[in-house]
Each structure stands twice: as structure tokens, then as C-alpha cells.
C-alpha atoms as a PDB file:
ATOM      1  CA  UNK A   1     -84.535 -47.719 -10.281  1.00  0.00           C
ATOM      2  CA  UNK A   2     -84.958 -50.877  -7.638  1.00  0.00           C
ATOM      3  CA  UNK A   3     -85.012 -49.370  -4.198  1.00  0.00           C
ATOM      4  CA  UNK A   4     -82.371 -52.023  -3.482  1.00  0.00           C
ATOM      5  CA  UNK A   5     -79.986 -50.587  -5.924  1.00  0.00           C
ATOM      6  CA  UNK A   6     -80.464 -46.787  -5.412  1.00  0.00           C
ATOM      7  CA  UNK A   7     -77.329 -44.735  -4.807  1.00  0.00           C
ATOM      8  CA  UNK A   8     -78.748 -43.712  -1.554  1.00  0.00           C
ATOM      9  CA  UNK A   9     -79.207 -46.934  -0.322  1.00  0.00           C
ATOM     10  CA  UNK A  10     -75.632 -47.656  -1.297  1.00  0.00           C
ATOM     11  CA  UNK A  11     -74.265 -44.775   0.370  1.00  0.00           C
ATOM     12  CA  UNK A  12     -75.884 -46.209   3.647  1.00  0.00           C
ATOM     13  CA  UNK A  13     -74.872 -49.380   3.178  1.00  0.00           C
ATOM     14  CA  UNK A  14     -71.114 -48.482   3.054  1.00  0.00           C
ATOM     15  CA  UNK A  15     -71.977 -45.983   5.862  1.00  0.00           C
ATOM     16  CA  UNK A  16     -72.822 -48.747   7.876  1.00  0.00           C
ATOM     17  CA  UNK A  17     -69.793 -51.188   7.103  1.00  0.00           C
ATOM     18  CA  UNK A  18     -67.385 -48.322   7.916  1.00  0.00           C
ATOM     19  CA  UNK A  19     -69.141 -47.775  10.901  1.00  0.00           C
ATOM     20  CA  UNK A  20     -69.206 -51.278  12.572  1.00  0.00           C
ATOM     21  CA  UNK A  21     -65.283 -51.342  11.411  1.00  0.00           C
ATOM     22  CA  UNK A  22     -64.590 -48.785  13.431  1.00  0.00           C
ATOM     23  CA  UNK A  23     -66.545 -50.187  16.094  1.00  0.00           C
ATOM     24  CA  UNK A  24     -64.582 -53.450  15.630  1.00  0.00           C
ATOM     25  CA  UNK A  25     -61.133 -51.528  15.967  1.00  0.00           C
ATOM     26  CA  UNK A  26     -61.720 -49.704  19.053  1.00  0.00           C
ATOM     27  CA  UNK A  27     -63.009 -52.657  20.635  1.00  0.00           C
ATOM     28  CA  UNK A  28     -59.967 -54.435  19.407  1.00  0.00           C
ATOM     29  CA  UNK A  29     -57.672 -51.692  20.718  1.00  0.00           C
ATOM     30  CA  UNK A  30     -58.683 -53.042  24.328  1.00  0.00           C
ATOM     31  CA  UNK A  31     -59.356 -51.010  27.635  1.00  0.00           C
ATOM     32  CA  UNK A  32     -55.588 -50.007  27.869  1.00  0.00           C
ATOM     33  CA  UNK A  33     -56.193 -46.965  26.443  1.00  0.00           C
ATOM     34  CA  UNK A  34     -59.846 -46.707  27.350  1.00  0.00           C
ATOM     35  CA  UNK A  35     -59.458 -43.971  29.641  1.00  0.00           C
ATOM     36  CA  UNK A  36     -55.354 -43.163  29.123  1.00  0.00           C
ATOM     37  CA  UNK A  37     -56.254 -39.603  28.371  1.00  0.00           C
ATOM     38  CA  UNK A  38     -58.331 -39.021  31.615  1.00  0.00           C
ATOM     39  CA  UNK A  39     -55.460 -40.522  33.761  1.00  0.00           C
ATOM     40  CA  UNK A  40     -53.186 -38.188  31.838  1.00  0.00           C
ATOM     41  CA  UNK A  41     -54.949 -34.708  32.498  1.00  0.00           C
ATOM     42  CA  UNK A  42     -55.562 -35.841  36.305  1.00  0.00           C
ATOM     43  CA  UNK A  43     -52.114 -35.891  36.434  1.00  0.00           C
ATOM     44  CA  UNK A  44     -51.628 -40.061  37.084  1.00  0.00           C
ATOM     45  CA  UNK A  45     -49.374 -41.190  34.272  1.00  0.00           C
ATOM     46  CA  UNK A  46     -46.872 -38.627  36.050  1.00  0.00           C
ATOM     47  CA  UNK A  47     -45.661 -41.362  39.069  1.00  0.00           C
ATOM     48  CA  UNK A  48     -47.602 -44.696  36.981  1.00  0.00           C
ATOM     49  CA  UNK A  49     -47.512 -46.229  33.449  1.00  0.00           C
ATOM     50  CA  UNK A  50     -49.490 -48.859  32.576  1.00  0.00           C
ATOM     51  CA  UNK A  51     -47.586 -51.771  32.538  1.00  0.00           C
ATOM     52  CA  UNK A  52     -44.211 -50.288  34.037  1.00  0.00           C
ATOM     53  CA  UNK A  53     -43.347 -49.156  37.422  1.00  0.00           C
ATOM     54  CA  UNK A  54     -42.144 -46.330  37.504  1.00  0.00           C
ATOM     55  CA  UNK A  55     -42.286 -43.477  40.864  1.00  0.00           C
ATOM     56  CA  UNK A  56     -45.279 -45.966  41.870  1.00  0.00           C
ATOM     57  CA  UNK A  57     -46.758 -49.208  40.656  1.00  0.00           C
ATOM     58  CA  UNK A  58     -48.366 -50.121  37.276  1.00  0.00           C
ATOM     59  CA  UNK A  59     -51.984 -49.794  36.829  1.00  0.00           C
ATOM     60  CA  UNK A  60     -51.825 -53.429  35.938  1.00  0.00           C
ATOM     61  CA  UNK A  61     -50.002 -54.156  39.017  1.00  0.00           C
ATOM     62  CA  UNK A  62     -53.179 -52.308  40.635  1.00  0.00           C
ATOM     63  CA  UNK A  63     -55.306 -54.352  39.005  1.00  0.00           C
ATOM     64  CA  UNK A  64     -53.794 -57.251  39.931  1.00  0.00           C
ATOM     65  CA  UNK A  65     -53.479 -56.969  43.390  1.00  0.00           C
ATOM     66  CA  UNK A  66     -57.021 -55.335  44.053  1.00  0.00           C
ATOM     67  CA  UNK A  67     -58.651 -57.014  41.322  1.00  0.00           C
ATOM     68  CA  UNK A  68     -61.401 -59.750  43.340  1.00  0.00           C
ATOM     69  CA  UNK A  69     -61.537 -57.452  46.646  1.00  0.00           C
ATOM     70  CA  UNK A  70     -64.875 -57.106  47.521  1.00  0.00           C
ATOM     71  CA  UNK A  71     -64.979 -53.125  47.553  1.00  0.00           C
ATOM     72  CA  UNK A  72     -61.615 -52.604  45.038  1.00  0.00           C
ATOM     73  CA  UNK A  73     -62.758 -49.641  43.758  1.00  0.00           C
ATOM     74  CA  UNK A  74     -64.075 -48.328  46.841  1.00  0.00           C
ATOM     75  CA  UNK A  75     -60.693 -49.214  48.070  1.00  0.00           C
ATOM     76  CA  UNK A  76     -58.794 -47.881  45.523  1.00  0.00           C
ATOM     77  CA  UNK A  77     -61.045 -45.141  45.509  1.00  0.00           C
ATOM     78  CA  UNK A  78     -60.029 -43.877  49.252  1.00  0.00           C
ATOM     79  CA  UNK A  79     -56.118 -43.929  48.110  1.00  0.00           C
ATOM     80  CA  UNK A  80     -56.905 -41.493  45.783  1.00  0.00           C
ATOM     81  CA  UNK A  81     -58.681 -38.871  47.358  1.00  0.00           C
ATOM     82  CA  UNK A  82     -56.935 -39.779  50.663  1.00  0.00           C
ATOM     83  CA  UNK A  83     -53.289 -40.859  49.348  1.00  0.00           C
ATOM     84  CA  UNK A  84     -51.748 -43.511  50.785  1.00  0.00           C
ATOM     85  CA  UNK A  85     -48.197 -45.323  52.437  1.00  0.00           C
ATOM     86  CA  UNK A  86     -46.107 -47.926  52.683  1.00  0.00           C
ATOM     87  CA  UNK A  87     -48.515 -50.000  50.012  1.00  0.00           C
ATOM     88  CA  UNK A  88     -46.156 -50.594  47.321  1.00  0.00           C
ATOM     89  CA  UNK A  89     -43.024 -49.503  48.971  1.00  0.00           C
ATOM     90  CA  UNK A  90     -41.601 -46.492  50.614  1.00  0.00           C
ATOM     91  CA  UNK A  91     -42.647 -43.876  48.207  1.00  0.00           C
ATOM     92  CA  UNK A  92     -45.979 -42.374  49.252  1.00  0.00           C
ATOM     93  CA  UNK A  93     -48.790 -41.231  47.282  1.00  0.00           C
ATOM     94  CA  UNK A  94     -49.913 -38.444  47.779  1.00  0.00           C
ATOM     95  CA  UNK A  95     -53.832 -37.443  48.402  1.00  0.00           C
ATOM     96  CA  UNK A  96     -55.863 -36.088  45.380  1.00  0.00           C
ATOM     97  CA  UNK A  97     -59.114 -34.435  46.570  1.00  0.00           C
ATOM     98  CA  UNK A  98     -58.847 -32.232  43.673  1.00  0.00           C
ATOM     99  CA  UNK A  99     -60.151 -35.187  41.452  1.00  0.00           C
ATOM    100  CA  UNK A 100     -63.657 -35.241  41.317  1.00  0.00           C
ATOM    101  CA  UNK A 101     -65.776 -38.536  41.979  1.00  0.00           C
ATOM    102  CA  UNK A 102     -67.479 -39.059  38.914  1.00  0.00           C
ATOM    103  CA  UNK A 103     -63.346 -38.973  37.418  1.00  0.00           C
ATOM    104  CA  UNK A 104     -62.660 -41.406  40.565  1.00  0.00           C
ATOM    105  CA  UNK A 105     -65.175 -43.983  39.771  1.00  0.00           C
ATOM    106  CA  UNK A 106     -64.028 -43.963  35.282  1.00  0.00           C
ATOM    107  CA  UNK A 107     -60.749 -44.145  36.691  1.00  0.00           C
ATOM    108  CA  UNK A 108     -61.024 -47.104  38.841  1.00  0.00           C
ATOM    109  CA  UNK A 109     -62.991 -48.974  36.840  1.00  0.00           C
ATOM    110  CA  UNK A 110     -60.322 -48.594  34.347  1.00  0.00           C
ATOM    111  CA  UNK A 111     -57.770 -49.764  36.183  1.00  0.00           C
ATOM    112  CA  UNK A 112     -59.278 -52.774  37.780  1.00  0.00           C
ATOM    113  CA  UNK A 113     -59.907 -54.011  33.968  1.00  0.00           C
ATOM    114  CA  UNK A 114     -56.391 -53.830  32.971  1.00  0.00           C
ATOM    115  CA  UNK A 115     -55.269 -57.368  32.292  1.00  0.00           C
END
């Protein structure tokens, strides 16, 4: 049998194809939900969505304001751990210094590539 042909070789082959379309589909399903789930368990999507307002603004709404600051994230980052008022309205939000940095940083990054 032609090592071209083999069943093994086949097997790979296909292994590969399903691979890179999965690859392809995650890619396709966009940063949105790139790190949803971490903004869930720190307790986030509670007062924002992201694309509605709800107790505070949308992450895209985030995005788009801080998105082209010269230190967003840094920015962004300081509202988390330190909370922050009058912003986006009367509503405050409150300080986070539970959420760890390396969590601060994903989650920032996140946000400021919402489109």
C-alpha cells in the first residue's frame, strides 16, 4: 500500500481538515464572546451586557469611548479595581479589588476590541 493512500494517513488528513474548521469557526464567532465567560464569573455581565445598557454602559459603549486613549486599558483598568462616578451617569460603579490583575488586563483587552 502507497504511503499516500494508507488509512493512517487518511485518518490525519481528515484530522487536520476538522481541525482548521474549527479553527475557522471560532475565529468567525468574533471576540464577543472571547472572554464572555470570564466577565461572567467576575461578576460584570451583572450591571453590563455587551451591546445593551443596562445598570451601566455596554462593553461596546466602553470600547467606544476609550478605544484610541493612549493608556485605555490602564484607564479602564483603575475603574475597576478603584470603581468609579459620574462617568456614564449617576449610577456608580463600584470598586473591584477582588479581581485579580492578570483577569484585569484579559478583561480589558476584551473590551477595548469589541466593535
Amino acid at each position: 500500500m502507497n504511503s499516500a493512500t494508507s488509512p493512517g494517513r487518511a485518518w490525519l488528513q481528515r484530522a487536520a481538515a476538522a481541525f482548521a474548521s474549527t479553527v475557522v469557526l471560532l475565529s468567525l464567532s468574533g471576540p464577543a464572546h472571547a472572554d464572555q465567560p470570564l466577565a461572567s464569573a467576575r461578576l460584570c455581565m451583572g450591571c453590563h451586557s455587551i451591546d445593551k445598557r443596562l445598570v451601566g454602559p455596554s462593553f461596546r459603549e466602553v470600547a467606544d469611548r476609550y478605544r484610541g486613549e493612549p493608556d485605555a486599558a490602564g484607564t479602564l483598568s483603575e475603574k475597576i479595581i478603584h470603581g468609579s462616578s459620574g462617568a456614564w451617569g449617576p449610577m456608580p460603579m463600584p470598586a473591584q479589588p477582588q479581581v485579580n490583575s492578570k483577569d484585569i488586563l484579559t478583561l480589558t483587552n476584551w473590551i477595548l476590541g469589541l466593535r
